[in-house]
Protein backbone atom coordinates (compact mmCIF):
# COMPACT_ATOMS: atom_id res chain seq x y z
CA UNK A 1 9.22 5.64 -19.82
CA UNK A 2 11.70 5.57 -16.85
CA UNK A 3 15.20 7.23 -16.37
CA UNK A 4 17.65 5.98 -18.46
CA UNK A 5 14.93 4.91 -21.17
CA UNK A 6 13.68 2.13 -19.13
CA UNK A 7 10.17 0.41 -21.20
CA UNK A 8 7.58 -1.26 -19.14
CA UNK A 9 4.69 -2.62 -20.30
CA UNK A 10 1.28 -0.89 -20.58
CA UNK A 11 -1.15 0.37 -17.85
CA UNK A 12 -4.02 -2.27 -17.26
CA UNK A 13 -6.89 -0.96 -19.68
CA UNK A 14 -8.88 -4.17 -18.89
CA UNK A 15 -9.92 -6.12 -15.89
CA UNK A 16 -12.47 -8.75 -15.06
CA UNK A 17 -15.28 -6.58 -13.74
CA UNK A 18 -16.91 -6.83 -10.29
CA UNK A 19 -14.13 -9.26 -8.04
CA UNK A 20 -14.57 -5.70 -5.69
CA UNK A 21 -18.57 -5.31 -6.26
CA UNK A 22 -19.95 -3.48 -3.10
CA UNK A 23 -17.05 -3.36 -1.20
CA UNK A 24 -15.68 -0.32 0.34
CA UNK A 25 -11.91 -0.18 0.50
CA UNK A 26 -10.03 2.76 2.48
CA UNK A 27 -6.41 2.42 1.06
CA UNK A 28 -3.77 4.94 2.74
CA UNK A 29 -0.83 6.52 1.47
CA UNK A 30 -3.69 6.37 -1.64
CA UNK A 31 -2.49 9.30 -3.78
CA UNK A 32 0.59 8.00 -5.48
CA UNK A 33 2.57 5.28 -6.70
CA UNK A 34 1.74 1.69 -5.46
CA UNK A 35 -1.21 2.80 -3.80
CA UNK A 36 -2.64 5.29 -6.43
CA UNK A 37 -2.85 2.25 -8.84
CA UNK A 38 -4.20 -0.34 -6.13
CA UNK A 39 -7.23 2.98 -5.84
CA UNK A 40 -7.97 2.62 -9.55
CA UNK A 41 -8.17 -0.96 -9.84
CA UNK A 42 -10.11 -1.52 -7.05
CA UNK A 43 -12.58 1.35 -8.63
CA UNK A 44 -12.39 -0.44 -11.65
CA UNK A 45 -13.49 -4.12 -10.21
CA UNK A 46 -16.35 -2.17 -8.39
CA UNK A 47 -15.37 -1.01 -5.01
CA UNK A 48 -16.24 2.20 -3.65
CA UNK A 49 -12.67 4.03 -2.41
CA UNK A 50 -11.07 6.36 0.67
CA UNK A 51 -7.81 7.03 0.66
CA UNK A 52 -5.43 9.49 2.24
CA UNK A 53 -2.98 11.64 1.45
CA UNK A 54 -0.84 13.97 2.89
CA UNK A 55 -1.95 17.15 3.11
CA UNK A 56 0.27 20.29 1.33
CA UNK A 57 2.69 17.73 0.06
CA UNK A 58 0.40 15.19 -2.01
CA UNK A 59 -2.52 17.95 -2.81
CA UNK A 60 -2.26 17.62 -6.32
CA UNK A 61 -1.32 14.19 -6.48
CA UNK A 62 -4.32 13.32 -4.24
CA UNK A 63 -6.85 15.55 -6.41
CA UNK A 64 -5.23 13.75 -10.09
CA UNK A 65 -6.57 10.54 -8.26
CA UNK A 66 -9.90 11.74 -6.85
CA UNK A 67 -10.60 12.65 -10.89
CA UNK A 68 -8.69 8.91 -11.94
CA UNK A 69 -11.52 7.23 -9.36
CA UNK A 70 -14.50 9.50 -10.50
CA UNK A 71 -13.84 8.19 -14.41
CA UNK A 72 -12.98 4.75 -13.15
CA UNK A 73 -15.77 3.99 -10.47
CA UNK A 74 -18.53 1.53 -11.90
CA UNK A 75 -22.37 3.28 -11.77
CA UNK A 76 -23.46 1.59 -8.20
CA UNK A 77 -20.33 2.74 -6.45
CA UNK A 78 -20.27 5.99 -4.42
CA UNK A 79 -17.87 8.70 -5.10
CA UNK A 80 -13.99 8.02 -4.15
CA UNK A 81 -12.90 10.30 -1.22
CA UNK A 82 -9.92 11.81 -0.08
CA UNK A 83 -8.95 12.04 3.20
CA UNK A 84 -5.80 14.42 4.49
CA UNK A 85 -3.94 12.84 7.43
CA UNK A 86 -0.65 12.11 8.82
CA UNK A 87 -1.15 8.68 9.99
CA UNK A 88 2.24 8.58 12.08
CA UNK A 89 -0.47 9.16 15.45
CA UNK A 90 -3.57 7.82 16.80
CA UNK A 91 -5.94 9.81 17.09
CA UNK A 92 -5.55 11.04 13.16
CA UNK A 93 -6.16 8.06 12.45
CA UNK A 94 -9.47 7.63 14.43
CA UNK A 95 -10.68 10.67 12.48
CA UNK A 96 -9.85 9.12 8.86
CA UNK A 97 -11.77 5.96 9.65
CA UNK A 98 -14.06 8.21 11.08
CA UNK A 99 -14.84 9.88 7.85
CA UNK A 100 -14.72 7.00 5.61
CA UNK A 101 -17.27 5.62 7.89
CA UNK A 102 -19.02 8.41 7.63
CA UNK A 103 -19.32 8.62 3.97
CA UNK A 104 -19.53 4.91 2.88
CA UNK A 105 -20.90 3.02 6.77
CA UNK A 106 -18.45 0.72 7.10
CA UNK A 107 -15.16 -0.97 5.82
CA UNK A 108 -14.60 -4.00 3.78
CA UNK A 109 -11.07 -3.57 2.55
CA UNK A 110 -8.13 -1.98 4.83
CA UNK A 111 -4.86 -1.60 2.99
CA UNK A 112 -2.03 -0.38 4.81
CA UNK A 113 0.13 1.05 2.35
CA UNK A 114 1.48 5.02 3.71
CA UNK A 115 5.29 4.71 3.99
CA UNK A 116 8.01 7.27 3.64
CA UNK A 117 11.41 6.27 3.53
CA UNK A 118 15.59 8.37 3.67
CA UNK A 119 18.78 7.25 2.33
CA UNK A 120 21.53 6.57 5.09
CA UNK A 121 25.49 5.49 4.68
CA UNK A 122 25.46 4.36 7.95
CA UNK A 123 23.21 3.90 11.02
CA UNK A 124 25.35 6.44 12.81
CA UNK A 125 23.44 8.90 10.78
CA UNK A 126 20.26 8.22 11.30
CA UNK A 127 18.77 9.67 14.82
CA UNK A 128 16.10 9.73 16.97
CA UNK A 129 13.82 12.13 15.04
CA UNK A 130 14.12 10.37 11.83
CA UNK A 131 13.66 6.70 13.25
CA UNK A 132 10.66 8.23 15.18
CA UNK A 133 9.27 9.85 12.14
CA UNK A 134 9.81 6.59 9.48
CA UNK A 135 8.18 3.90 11.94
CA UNK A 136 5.20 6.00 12.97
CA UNK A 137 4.65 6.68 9.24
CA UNK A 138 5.66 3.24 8.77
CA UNK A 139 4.49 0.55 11.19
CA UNK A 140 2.93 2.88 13.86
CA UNK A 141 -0.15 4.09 11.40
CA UNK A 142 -0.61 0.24 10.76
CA UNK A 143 -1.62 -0.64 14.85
CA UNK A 144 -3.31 3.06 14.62
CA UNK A 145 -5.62 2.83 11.90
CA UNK A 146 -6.72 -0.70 12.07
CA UNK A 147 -7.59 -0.75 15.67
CA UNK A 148 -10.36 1.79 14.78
CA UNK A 149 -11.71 -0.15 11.49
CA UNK A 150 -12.22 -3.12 13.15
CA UNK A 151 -15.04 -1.92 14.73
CA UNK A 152 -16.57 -1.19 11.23
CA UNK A 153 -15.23 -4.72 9.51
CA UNK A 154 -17.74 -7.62 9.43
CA UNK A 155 -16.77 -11.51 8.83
CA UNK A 156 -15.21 -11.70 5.66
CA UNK A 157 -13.81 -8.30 5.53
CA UNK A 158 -9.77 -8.48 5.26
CA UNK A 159 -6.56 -5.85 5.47
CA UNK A 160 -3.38 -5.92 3.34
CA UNK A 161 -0.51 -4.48 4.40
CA UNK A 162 2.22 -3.27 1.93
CA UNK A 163 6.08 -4.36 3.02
CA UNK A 164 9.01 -4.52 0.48
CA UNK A 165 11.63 -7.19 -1.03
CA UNK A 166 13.96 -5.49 1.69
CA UNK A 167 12.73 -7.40 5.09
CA UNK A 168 13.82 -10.28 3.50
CA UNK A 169 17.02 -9.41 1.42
CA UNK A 170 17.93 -6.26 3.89
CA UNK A 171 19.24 -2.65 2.31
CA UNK A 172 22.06 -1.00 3.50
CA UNK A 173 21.05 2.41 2.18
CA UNK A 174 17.31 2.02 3.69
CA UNK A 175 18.16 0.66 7.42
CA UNK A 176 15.33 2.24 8.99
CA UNK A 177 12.83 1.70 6.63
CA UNK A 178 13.88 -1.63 6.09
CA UNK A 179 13.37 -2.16 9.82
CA UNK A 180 9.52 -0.80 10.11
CA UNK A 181 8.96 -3.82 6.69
CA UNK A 182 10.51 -6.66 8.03
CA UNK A 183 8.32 -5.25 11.24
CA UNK A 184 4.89 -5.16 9.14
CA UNK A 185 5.51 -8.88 8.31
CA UNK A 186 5.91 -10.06 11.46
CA UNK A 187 2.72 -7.82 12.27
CA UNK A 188 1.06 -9.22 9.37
CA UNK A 189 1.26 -12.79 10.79
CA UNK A 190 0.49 -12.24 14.33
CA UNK A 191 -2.92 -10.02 13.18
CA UNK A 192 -3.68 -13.02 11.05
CA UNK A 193 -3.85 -15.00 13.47
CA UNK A 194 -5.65 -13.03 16.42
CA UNK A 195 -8.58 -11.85 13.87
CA UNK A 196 -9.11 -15.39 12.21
CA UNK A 197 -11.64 -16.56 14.34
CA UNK A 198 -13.46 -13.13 13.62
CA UNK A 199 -13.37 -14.07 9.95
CA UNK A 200 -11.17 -11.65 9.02
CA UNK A 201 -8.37 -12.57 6.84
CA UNK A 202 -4.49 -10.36 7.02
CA UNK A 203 -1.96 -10.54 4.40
CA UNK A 204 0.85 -8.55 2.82
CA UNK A 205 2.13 -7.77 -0.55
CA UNK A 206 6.10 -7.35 -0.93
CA UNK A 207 6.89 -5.57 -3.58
CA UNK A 208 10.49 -5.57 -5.46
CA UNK A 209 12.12 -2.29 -6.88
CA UNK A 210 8.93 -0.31 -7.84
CA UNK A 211 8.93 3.29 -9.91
CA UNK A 212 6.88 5.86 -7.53
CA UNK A 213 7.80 9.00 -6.15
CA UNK A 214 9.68 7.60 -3.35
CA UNK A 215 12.70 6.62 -6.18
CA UNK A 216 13.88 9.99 -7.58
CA UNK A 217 12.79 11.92 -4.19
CA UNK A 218 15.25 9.36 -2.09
CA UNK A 219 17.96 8.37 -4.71
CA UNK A 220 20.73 10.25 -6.76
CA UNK A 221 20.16 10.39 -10.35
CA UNK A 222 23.09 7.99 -10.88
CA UNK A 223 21.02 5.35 -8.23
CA UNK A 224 17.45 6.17 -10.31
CA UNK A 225 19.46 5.00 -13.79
CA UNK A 226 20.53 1.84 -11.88
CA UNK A 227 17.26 1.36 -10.24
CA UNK A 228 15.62 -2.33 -10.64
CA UNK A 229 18.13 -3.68 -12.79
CA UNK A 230 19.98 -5.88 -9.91
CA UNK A 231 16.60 -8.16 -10.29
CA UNK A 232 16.33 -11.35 -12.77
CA UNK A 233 13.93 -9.25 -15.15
CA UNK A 234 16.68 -6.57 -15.44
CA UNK A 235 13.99 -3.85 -14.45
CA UNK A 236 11.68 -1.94 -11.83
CA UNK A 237 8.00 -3.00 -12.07
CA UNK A 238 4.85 -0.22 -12.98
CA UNK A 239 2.73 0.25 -9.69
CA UNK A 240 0.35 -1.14 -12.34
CA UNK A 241 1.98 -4.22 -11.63
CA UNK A 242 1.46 -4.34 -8.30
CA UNK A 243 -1.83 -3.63 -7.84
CA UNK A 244 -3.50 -7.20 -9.05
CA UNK A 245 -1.68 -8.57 -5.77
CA UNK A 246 -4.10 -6.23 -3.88
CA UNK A 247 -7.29 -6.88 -5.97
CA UNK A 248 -6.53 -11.23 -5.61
CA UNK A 249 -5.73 -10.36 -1.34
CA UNK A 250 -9.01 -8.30 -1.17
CA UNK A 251 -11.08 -10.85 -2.96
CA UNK A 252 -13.09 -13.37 -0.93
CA UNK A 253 -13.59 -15.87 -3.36
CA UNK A 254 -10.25 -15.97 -4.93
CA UNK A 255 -8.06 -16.00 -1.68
CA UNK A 256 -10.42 -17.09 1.01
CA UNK A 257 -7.68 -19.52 1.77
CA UNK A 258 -5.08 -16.83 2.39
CA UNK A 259 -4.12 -15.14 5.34
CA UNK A 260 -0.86 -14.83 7.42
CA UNK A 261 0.72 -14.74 3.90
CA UNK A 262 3.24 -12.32 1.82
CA UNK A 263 2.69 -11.73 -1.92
CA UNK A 264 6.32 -11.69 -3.63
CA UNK A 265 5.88 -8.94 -7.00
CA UNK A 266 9.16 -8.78 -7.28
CA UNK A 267 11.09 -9.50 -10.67
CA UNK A 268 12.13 -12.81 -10.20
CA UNK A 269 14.04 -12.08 -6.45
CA UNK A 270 13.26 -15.50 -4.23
CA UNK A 271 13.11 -14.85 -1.34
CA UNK A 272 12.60 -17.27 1.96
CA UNK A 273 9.46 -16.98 4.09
């Protein structure tokens, strides 16, 4: 349950097994939220999984979901791994590709998912070391880290990149981080295109109002009560929720027709493009 009493439905207890059989999947931003569940149900479908975390701040949220991914990993896969790393420069990110390669020998699965995001009145209050800070995290770590897996992803291998409801509807409170989404879109569709006639399929997920950390670290408690009930269903989604998007995206058979494209989890919000 939510602030304010909010009910949402129950975690995912079953899944069709195997849609992620063999793969290897290196999800960032991996310890929490969105990408915490998109971790376990990639586990759970049969992948073997690195993500990252930050280190100091996410340490126990990163070592609840190496001990989710132990209990949830089928019998062939290898052991999850977690990989510390602020993903906001380059060469950090060499190094966690680096050691997912390491462990596993390659990469099947990319998701892009690490964000961070502030609360703003107004763009005259948001300056140069915070806009820095939220688009390397944001957008930056995207160009980063998949210029180094490529070189480990075969034909057939794909990334997903996580954007938001906002780079298509806007949010005045979240200028800057709605900025580095509406950018990830765009990036998702260009990538598409340049790594299609590698055989390597891009797309992006766009979630709606989501419960995770981000909400009660960014918003007021009055702003948390209110949270998700603007959309038609009335109410913020699990990360649960979210995570089939990534598990259809990442699976060959079921979206081998897909890239360039956004998934749209959000409530009942349309949205154009």
């Amino acid at each position: 349950m939510a602030s304010g009493g909010q009910q949402f439905p129950p975690q995912h207890q079953e899944t069709q097994p195997g849609k992620e059989h063999g793969k290897v999947a290196l999800v960032t931003g991996g310890d929490s939220g969105i990408g915490r569940a998109v971790c376990h149900l990639f586990a759970l479908e049969g992948a073997t999984v690195g993500f990252t975390y930050v280190k100091g701040q996410e340490d126990k949220d990163a070592e609840e979901t190496l001990n989710l991914l132990k209990q949830a990993k089928t019998t062939d896969a290898k052991d999850p791994l977690s990989v510390p790393a602020d993903l906001g420069f380059d060469d950090n990110c060499k190094k966690v590709v680096e050691a997912v390669v390491n462990a596993f020998g390659r990469i099947d699965v990319l998701v892009n998912n690490a964000a961070e995001q502030y609360t703003a009145p107004s763009v005259e209050n948001i300056d140069e070391p915070r806009i820095e800070r939220v688009f390397r995290t944001n957008i930056f770590s995207n160009f980063f880290t998949v210029r180094h897996a490529l070189a480990h992803m075969k034909e057939g291998s794909c990334i997903i990149n996580s954007t938001s409801v906002n780079a298509y509807k806007g949010n005045a409170k979240l200028l800057d981080y709605t900025s580095t989404k509406g950018a990830i879109v765009a990036y998702t569709r260009g990538l598409a295109l340049q790594l299609v006639s590698r055989g390597i399929r891009v797309n992006g997920v766009a979630p709606g109002p989501v419960w995770t950390p981000l909400i009660p670290a960014s918003f007021s408690a009055e702003e948390c009560e209110q949270f998700g009930k603007q959309v038609p269903m009335g109410r913020p989604a699990q990360p649960s929720e979210i995570a089939p998007s990534y598990v259809f995206l990442a699976s060959s058979v079921d979206s081998s027709y897909f890239t360039g494209q956004v998934l749209h989890p959000n409530g009942g919000v349309i949205v154009n493009g």
